[in-house]
PDB file of N, CA and C in Angstrom:
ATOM      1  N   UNK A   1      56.275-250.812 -71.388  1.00  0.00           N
ATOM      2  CA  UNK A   1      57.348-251.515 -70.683  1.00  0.00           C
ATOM      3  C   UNK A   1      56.852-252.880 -70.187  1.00  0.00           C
ATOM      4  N   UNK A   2      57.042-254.224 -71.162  1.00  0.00           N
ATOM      5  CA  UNK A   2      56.506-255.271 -70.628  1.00  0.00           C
ATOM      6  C   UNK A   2      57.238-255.651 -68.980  1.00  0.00           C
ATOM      7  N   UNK A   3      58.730-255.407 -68.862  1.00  0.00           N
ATOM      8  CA  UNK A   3      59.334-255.508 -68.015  1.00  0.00           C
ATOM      9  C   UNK A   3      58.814-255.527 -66.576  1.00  0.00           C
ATOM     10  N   UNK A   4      58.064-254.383 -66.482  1.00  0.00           N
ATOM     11  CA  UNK A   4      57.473-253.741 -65.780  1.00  0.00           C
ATOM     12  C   UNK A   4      55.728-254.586 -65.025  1.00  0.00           C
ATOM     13  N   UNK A   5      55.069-255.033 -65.952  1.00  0.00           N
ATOM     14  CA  UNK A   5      54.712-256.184 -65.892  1.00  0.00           C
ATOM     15  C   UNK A   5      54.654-257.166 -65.156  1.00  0.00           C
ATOM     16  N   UNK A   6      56.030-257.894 -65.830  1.00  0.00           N
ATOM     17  CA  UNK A   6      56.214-258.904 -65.481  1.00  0.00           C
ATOM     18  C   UNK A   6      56.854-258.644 -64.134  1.00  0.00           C
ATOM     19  N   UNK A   7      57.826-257.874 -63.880  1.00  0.00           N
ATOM     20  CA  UNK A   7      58.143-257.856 -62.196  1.00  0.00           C
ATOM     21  C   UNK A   7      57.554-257.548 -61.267  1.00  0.00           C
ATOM     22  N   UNK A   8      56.342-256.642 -61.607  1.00  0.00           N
ATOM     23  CA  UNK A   8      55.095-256.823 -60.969  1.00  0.00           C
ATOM     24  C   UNK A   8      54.258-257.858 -60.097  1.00  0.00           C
ATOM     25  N   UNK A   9      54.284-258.519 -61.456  1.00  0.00           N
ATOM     26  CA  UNK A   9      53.598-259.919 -61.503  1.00  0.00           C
ATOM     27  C   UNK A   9      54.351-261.216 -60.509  1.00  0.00           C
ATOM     28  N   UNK A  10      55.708-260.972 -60.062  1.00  0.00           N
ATOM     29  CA  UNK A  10      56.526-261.327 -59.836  1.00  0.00           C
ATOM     30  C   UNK A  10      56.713-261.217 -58.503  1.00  0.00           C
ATOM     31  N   UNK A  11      56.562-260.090 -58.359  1.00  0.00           N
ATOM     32  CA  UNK A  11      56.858-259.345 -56.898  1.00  0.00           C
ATOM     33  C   UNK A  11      55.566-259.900 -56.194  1.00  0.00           C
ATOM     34  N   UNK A  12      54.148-259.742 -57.006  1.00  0.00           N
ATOM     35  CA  UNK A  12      52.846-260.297 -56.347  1.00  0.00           C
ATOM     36  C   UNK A  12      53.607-261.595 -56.000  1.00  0.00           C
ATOM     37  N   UNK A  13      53.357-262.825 -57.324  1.00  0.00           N
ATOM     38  CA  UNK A  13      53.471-263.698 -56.552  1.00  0.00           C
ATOM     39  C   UNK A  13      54.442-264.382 -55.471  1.00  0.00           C
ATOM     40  N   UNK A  14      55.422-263.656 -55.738  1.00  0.00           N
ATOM     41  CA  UNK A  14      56.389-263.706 -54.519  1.00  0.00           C
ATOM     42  C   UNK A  14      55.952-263.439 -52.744  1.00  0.00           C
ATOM     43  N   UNK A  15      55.559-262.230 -52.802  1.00  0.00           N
ATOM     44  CA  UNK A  15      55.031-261.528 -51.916  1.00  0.00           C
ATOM     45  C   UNK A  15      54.268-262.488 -51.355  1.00  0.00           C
ATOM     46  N   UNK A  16      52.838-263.020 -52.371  1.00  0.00           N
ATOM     47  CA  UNK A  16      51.682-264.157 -52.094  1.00  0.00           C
ATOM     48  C   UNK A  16      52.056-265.177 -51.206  1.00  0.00           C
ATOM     49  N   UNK A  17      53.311-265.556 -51.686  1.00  0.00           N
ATOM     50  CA  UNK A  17      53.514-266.749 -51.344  1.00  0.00           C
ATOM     51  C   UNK A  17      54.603-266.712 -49.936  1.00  0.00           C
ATOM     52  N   UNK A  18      55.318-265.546 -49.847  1.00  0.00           N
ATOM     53  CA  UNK A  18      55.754-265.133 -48.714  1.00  0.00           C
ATOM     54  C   UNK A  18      54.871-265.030 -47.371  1.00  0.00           C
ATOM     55  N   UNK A  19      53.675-264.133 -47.580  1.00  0.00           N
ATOM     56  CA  UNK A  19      53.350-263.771 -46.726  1.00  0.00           C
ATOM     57  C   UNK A  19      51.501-264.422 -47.202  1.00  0.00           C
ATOM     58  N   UNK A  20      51.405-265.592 -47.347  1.00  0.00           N
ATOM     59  CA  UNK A  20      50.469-265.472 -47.582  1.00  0.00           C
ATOM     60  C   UNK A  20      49.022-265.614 -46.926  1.00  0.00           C
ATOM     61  N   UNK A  21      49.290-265.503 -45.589  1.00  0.00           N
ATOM     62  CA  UNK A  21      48.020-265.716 -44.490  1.00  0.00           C
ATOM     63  C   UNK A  21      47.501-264.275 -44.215  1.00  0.00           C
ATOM     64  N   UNK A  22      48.786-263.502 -43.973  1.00  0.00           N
ATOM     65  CA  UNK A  22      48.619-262.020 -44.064  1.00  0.00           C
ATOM     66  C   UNK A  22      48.237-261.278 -45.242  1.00  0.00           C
ATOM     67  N   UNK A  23      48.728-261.654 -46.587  1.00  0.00           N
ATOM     68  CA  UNK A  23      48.406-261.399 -47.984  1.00  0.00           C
ATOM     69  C   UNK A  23      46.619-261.797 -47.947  1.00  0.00           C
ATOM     70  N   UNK A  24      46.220-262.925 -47.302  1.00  0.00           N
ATOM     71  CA  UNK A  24      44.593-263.086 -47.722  1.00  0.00           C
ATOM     72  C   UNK A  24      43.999-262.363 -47.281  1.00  0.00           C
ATOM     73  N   UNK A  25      44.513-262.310 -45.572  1.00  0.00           N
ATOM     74  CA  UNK A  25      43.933-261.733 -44.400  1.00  0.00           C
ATOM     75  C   UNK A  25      43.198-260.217 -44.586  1.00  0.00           C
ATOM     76  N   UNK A  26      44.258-259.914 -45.636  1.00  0.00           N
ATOM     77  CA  UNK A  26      44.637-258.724 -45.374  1.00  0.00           C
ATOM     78  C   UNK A  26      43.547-257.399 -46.473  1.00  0.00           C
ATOM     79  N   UNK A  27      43.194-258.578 -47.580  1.00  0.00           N
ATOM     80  CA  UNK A  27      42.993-258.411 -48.788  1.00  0.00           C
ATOM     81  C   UNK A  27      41.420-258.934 -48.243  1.00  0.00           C
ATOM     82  N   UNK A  28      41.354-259.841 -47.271  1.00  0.00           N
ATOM     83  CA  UNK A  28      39.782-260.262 -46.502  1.00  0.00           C
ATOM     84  C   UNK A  28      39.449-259.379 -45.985  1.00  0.00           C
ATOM     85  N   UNK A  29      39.926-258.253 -45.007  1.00  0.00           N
ATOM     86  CA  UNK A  29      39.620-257.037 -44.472  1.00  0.00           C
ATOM     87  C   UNK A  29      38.466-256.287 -45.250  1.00  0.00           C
TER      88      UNK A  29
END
């Protein structure tokens, strides 16, 4: 399911870029 993938991929960089102090922070932990 490339679909699957790509909305993935999608949702990350969305997410990234939403939240992304908390996304580093978080991932820095």
């Amino acid at each position: 399911m490339p679909s699957s993938n790509t909305l993935h991929h999608v949702v990350t960089a969305v997410f990234a870029t939403t939240y992304q102090r908390d996304y580093f922070h978080f991932f820095r932990l």
